[in-house]
Protein backbone atom coordinates (compact mmCIF):
# COMPACT_ATOMS: atom_id res chain seq x y z
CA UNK A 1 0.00 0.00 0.00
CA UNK A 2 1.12 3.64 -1.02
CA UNK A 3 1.23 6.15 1.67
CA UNK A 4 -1.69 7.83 2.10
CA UNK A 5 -0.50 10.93 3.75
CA UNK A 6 2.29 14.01 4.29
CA UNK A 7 3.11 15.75 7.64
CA UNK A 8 4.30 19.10 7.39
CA UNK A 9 6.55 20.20 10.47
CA UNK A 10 6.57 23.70 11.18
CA UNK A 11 9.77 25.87 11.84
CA UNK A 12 9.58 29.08 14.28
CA UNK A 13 11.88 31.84 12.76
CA UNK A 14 11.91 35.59 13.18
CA UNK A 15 12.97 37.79 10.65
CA UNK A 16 14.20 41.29 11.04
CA UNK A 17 17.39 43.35 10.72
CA UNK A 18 18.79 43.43 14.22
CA UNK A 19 16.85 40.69 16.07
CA UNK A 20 20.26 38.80 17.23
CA UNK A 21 20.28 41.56 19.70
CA UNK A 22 16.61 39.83 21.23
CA UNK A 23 18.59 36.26 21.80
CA UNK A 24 18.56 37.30 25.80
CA UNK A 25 15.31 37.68 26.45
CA UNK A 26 14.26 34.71 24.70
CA UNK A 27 16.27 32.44 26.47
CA UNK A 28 14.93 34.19 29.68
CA UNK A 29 11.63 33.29 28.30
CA UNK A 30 12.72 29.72 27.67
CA UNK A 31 13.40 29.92 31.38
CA UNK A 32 17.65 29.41 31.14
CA UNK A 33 20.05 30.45 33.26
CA UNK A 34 23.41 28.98 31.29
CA UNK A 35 23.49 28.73 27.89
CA UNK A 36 26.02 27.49 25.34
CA UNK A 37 26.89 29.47 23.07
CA UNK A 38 28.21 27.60 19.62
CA UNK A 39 30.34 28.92 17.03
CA UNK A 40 33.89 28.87 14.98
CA UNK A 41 37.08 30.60 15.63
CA UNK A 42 36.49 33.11 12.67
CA UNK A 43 32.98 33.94 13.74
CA UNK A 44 34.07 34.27 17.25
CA UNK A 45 36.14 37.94 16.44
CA UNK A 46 33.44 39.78 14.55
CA UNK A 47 30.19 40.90 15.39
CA UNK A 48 27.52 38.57 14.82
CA UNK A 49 28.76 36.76 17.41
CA UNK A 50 29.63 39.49 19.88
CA UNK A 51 25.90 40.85 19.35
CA UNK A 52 24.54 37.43 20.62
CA UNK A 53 27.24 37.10 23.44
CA UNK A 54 26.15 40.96 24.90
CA UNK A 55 22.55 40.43 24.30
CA UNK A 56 22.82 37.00 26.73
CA UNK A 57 25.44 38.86 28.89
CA UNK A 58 23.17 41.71 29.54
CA UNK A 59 19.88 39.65 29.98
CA UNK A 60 21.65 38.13 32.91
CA UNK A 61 22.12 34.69 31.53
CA UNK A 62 25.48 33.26 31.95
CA UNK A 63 27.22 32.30 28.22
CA UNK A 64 29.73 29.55 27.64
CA UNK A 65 31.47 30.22 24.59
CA UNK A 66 32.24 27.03 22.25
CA UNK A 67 34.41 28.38 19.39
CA UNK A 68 35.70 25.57 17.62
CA UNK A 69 33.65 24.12 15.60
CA UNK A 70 34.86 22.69 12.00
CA UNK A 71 34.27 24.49 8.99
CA UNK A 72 32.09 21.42 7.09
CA UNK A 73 32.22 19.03 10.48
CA UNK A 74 33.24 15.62 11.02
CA UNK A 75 32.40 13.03 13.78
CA UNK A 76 35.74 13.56 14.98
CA UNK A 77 35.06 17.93 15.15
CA UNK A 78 31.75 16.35 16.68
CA UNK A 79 32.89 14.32 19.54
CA UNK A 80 35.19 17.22 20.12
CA UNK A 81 32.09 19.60 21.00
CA UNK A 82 30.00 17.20 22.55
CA UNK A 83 32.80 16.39 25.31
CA UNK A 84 33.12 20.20 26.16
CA UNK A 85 29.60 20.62 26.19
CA UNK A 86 29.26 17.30 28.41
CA UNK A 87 31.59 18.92 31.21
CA UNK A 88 28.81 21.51 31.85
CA UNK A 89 25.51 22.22 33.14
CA UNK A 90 23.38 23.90 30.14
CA UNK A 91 19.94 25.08 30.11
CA UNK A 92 20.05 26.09 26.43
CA UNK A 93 22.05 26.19 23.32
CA UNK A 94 22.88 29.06 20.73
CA UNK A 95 24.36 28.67 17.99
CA UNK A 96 26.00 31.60 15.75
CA UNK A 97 27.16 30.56 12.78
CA UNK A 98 26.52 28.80 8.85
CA UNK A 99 25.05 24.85 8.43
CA UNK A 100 28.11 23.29 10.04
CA UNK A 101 27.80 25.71 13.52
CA UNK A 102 24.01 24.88 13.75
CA UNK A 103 24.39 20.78 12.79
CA UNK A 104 27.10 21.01 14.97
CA UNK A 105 24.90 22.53 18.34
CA UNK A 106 22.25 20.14 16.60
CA UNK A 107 24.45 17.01 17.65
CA UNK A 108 25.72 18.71 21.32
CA UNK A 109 21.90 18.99 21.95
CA UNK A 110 21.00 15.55 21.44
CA UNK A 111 24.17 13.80 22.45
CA UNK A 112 24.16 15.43 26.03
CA UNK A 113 20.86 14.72 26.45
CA UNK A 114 20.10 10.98 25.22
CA UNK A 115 23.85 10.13 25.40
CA UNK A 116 24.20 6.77 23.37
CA UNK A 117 26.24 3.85 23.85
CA UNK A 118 27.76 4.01 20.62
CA UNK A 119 28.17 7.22 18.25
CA UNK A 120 26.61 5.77 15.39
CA UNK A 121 23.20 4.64 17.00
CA UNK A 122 21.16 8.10 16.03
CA UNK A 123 23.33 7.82 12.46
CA UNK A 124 20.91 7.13 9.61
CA UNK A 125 21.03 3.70 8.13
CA UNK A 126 22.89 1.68 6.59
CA UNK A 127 25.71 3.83 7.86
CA UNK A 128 24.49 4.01 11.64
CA UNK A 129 21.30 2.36 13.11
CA UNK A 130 18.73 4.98 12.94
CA UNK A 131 17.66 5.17 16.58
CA UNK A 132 14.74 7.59 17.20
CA UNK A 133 15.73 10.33 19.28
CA UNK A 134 13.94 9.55 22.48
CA UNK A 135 12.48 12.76 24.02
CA UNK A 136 12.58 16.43 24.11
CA UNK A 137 15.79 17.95 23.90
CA UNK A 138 16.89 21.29 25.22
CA UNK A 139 16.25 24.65 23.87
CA UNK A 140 18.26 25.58 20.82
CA UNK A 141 17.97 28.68 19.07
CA UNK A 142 20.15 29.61 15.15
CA UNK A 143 21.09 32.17 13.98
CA UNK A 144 22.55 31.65 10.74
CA UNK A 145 25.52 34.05 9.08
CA UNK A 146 24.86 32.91 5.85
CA UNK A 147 22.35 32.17 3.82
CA UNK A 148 22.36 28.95 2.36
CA UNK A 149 21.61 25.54 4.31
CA UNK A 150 18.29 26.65 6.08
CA UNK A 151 19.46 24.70 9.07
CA UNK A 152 17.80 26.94 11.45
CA UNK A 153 14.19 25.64 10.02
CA UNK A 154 15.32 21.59 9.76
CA UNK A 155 15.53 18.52 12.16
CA UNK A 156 18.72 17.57 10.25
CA UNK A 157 22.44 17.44 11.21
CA UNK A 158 24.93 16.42 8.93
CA UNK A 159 28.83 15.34 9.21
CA UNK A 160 31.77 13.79 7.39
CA UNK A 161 32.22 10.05 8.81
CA UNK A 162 36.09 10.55 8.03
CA UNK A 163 36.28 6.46 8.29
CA UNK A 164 34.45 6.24 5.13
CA UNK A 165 35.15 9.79 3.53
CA UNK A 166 31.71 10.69 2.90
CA UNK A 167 28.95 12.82 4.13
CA UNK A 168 26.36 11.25 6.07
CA UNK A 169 23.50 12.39 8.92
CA UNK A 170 21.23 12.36 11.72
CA UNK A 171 17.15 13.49 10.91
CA UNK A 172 14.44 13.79 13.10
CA UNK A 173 12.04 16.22 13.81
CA UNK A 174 13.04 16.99 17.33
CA UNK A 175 16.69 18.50 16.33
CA UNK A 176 14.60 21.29 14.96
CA UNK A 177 15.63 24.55 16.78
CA UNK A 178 13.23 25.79 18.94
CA UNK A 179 13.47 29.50 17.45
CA UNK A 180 15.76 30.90 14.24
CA UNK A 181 16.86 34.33 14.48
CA UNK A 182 17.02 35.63 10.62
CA UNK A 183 19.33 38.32 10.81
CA UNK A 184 20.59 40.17 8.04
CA UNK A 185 23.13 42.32 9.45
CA UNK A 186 24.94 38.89 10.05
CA UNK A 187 25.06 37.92 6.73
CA UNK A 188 27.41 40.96 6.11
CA UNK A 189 30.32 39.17 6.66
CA UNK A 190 29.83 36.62 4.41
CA UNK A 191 32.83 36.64 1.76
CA UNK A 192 31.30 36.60 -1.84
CA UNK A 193 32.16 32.99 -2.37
CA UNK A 194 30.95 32.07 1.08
CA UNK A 195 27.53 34.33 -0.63
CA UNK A 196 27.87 31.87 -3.36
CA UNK A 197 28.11 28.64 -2.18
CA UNK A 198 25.60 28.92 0.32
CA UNK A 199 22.85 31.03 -2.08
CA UNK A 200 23.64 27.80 -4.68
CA UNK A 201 23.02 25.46 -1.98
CA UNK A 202 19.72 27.46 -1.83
CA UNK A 203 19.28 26.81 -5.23
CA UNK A 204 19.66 23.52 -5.45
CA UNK A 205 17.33 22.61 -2.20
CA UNK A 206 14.52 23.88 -3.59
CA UNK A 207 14.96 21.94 -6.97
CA UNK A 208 15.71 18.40 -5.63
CA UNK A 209 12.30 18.92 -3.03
CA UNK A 210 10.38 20.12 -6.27
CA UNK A 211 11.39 17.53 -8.10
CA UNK A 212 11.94 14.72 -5.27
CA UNK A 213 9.95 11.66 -5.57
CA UNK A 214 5.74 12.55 -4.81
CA UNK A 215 5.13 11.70 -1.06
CA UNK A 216 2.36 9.14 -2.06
CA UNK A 217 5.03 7.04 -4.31
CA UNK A 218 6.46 5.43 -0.77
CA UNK A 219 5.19 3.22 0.98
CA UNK A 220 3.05 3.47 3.42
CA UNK A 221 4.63 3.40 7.25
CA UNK A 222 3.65 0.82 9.54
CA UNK A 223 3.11 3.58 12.57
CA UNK A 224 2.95 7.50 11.93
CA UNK A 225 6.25 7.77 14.05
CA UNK A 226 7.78 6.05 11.58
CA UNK A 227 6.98 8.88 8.49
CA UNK A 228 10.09 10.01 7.65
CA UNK A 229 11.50 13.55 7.77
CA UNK A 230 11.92 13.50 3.94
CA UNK A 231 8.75 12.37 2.75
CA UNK A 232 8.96 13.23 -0.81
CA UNK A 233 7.39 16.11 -2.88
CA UNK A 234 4.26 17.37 -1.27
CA UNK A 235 1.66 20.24 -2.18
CA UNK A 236 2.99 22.73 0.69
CA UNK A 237 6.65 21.71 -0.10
CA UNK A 238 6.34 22.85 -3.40
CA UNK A 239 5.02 26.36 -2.47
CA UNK A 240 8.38 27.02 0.02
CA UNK A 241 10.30 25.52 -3.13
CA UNK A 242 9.48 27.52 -6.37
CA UNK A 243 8.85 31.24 -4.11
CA UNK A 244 12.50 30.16 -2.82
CA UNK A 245 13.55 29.73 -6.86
CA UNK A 246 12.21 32.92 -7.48
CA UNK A 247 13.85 34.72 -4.86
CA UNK A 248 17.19 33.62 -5.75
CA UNK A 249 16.74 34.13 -9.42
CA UNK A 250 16.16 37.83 -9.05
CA UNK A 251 18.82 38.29 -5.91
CA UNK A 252 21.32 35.94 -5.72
CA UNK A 253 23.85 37.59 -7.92
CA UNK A 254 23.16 41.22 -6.31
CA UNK A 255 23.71 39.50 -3.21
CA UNK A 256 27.20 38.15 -4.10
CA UNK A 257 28.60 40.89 -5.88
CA UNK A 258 27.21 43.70 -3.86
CA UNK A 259 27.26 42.68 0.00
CA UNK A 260 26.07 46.49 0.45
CA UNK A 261 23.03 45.55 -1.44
CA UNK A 262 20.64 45.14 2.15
CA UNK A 263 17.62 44.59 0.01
CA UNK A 264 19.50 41.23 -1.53
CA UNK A 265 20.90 40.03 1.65
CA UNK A 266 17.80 39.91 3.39
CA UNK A 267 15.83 38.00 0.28
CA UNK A 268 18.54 35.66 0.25
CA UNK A 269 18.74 34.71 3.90
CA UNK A 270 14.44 34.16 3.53
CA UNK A 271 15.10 32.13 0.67
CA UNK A 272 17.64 29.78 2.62
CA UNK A 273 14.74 29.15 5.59
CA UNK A 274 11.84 29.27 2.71
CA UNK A 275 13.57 26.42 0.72
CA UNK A 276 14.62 24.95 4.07
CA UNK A 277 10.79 24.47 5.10
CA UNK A 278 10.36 23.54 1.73
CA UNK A 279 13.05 20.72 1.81
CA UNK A 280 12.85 19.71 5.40
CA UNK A 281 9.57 18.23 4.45
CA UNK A 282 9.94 16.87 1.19
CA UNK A 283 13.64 16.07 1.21
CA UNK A 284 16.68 16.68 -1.53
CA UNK A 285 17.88 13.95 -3.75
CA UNK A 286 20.63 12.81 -6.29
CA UNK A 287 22.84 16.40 -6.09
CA UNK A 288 22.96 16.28 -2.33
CA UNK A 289 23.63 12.39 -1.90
CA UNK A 290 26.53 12.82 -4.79
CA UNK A 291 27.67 15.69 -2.89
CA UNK A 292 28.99 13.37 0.11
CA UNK A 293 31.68 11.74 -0.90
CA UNK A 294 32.53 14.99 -3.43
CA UNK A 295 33.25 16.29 0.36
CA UNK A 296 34.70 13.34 1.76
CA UNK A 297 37.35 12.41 -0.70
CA UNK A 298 38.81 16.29 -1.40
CA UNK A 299 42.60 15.97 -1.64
CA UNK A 300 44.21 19.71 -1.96
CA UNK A 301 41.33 21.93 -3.28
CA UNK A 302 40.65 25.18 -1.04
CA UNK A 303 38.22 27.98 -2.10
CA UNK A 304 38.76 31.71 -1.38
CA UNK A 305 37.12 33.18 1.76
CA UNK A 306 37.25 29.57 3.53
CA UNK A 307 39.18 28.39 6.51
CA UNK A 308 42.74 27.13 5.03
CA UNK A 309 43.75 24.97 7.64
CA UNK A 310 42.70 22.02 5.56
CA UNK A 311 41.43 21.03 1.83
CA UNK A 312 37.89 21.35 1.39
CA UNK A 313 34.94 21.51 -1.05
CA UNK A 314 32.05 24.15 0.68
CA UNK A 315 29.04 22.33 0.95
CA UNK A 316 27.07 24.48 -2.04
CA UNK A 317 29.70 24.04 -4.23
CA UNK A 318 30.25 20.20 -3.96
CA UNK A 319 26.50 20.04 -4.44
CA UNK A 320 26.16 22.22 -7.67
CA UNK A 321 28.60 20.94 -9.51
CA UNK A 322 26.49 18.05 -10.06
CA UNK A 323 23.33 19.41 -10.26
CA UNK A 324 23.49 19.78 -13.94
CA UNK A 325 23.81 16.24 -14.62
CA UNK A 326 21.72 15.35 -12.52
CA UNK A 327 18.76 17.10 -13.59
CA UNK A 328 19.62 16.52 -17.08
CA UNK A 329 19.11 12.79 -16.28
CA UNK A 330 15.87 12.91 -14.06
CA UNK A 331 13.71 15.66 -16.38
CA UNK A 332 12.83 12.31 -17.79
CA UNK A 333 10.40 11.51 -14.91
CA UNK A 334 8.83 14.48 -14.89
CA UNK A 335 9.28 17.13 -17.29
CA UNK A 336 7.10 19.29 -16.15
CA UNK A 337 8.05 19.75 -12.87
CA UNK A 338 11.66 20.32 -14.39
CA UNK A 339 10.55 22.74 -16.98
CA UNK A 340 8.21 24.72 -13.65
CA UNK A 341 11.66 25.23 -11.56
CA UNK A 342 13.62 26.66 -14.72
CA UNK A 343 10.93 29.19 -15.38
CA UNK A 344 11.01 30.06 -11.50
CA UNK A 345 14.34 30.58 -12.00
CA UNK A 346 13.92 32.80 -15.14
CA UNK A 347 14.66 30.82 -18.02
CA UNK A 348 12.22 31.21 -21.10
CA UNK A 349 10.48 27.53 -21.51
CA UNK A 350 7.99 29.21 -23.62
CA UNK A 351 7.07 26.59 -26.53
CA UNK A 352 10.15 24.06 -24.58
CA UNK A 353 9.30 20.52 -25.47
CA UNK A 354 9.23 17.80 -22.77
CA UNK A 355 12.22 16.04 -24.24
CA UNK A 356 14.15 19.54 -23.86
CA UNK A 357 13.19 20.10 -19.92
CA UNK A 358 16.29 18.44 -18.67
CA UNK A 359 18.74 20.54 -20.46
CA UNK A 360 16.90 24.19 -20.45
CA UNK A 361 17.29 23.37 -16.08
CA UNK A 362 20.66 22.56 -16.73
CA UNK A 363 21.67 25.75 -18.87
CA UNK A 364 19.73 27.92 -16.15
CA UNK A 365 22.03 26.06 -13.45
CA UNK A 366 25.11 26.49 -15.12
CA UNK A 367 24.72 30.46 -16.19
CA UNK A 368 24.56 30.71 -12.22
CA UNK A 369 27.74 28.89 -11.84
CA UNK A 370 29.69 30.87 -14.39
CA UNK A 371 28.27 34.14 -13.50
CA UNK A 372 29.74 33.30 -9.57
CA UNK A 373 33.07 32.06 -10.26
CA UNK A 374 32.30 28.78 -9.24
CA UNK A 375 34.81 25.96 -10.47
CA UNK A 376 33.90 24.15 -13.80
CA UNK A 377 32.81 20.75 -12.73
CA UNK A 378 34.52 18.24 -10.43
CA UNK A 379 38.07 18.24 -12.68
CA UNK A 380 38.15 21.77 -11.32
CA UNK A 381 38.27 20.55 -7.82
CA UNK A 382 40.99 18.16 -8.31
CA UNK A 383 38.66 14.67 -9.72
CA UNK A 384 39.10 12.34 -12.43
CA UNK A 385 37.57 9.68 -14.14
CA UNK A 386 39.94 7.33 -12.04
CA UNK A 387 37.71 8.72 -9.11
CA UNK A 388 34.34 8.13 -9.76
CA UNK A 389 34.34 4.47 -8.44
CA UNK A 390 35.05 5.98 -4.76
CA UNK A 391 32.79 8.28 -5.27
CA UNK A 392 29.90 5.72 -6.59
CA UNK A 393 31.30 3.91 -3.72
CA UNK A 394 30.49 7.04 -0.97
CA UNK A 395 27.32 7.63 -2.84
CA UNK A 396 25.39 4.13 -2.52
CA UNK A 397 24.65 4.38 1.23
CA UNK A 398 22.92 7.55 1.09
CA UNK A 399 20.04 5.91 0.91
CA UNK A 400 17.63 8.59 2.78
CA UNK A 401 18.15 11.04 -0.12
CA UNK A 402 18.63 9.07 -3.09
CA UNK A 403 15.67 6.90 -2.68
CA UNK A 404 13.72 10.03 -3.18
CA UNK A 405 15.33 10.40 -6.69
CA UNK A 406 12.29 10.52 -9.26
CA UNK A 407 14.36 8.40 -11.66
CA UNK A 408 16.28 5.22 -10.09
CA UNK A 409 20.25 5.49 -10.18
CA UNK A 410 22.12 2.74 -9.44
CA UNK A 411 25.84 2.45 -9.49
CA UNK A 412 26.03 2.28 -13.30
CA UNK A 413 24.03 5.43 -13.46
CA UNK A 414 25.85 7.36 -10.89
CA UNK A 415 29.07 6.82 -12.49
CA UNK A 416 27.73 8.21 -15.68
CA UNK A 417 26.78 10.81 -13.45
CA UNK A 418 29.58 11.67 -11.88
CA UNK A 419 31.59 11.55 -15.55
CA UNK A 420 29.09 13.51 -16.60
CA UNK A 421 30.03 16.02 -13.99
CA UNK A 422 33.59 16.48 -14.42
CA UNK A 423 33.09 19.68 -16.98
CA UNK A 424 30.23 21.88 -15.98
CA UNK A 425 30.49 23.94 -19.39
């Protein structure tokens, strides 16, 4: 039997320029005394984060300041946090920072809480066993400093295993902050291909839950606690998704090359929690579970405006640069619904034929990619052909996103994927 039915979980965010500086009396409200406060050692010097530490400060709620978290985290950058965090006595968590600060106070949450006797038991299968989070877990309120991964508005917290050099996660619907704080004035930091990665990462969100497998093609569960997080394309999803499309198509490049361009910024950081609500209920598919090992396996590559102190492919980018393919290969499930996100995103599909859906998306994807600087496929951040069995390899196990592909890919298909990948344009 098909599933009859979607569930549509509901994030709490608050938008306005300057509402960091409200963090204190919410957690007052939330009734904390000590909170954790969760971020990285660049974010730590500049002002995003000192707003949030003199707003607590001044509410009277004592902060503990956690400022090393990894730039894209691991489970090793992981167990790191969760041991400082275990040596005190928190009320709350707040985290100030992209995707990998708020997964990152995502994990500390649940793993001081519901401590488990092995890492791996809240991991999502096959890679880890999938245990349901047991209970309530303290409050946690994001505020994001870019505007990409819509963390703030998912239940979804995700990690390089370094043991198998991919990407892989924990989901369920009580990691969901309790409250994001959509600040613009943080996002003014953001170094343009910081902008870029994350506003692509936007992008490419809101086309995978679009075009993600229809909720009522799964099965149906044997208990409504067992509905997934990422139930597959769904009639509210699909608002969040194409109004997110839209909004990047008209501000994603002003917000890149103009970071004085307020107007921009503050579409762009809606669009990341829009296409977050939008994806945190339908799910993402093929880009995001090729995007894992793209991660996992970098060798030397490092992008301007990112940490140096080791190789890595930002998030956005290792997802885009496969997006192309990708959608080039699954317009044939649905080319309508491929043809619908390219027009949100401002290409012309008037009089486009079915069998042309696939490739107008991809065109609209790629003009993006030049126009941003972003690097030309995965040869430009250090891959080859010889590579594509690892990452087939790092791909396979992904299984809660690439299930919700609309057109099946196996590991023949993924590695004509991933060739198909290695030059963007």
């Amino acid at each position: 039997m098909n599933e009859i039915a979607f569930e549509m979980a509901a994030a709490n965010v608050r938008f306005g320029p300057g509402v960091t500086r409200e963090v204190g009396m919410d957690l007052v409200d939330l009734g904390a005394r000590t909170a954790l406060v969760v971020t990285d050692s660049t974010l730590a010097r500049l002002p995003p984060v000192a707003a949030a530490l003199a707003a607590i400060e001044a509410a009277g709620v004592k902060a503990i300041l956690y400022d090393r978290v990894r730039v894209e985290p691991t489970d090793v950058s992981f167990r790191e946090a969760i041991s400082f965090a275990e040596g005190s006595s928190l009320d709350a968590i707040v985290a100030v920072g992209g995707g990998s600060v708020i997964d990152t106070a995502k994990a500390i949450n649940l793993y001081t809480t519901y401590p488990p006797n092995d890492f791996l038991d809240y991991v999502n299968a096959p890679i880890g066993k999938a245990k349901p989070v047991p209970g309530p877990l303290k409050p946690l309120i994001a505020i994001p400093t870019t505007a990409g991964t819509g963390s703030e508005t998912t239940g979804v917290s995700i990690f390089d295993l370094t043991a198998m050099h991919a990407k892989t996660g924990i989901a369920s619907r009580r990691l969901k902050p309790t409250l994001g704080l959509l600040d613009p004035e943080n996002t003014r930091t953001m170094p343009p291909q910081v902008a870029a990665s994350s506003g692509l990462d936007i992008l490419s969100h809101a086309i995978e839950s679009f075009t993600a497998l229809p909720y009522n093609a799964r099965a149906y569960p044997a208990s409504p606690s067992l509905r997934p997080a990422y139930q597959g394309a769904n009639p509210i999803s699909d608002i969040w998704a194409l109004q997110a499309l839209r909004m990047v198509a008209t501000h994603l490049v002003r917000a890149v090359e103009d970071p004085s361009d307020d107007q921009a910024r503050e579409q762009m950081i809606l669009a990341a929690s829009y296409a977050g609500i939008g994806f945190g209920n339908a799910g993402v598919h093929l880009p995001h579970g090729m995007s894992y090992p793209v991660s996992g396996h970098v060798r030397s590559f490092r992008a301007p405006g990112y940490p140096a102190e080791h190789p890595l492919v930002p998030h956005g980018f290792s997802v885009i640069l496969n997006a192309p393919a990708v959608f080039r290969y699954t317009a044939a499930a649905n080319p309508s619904r491929h043809l619908q996100a390219a027009d949100a995103l401002g290409a012309d599909v008037s009089g486009a034929r079915d069998a042309d859906a696939g490739k107008i998306l991809a065109d609209r994807i790629t003009w993006f990619m030049n126009r941003l600087g972003v690097p030309n496929g995965l040869r430009a951040v250090g891959y080859t052909s010889a590579d594509i069995p690892a990452l087939v390899e790092g791909t396979v196990p992904q299984h809660r996103v690439t299930k919700l592909s609309p057109r099946h890919a196996g590991p023949d298909e993924l590695a004509a994927l991933f060739e198909d990948a290695m030059v963007a344009w």
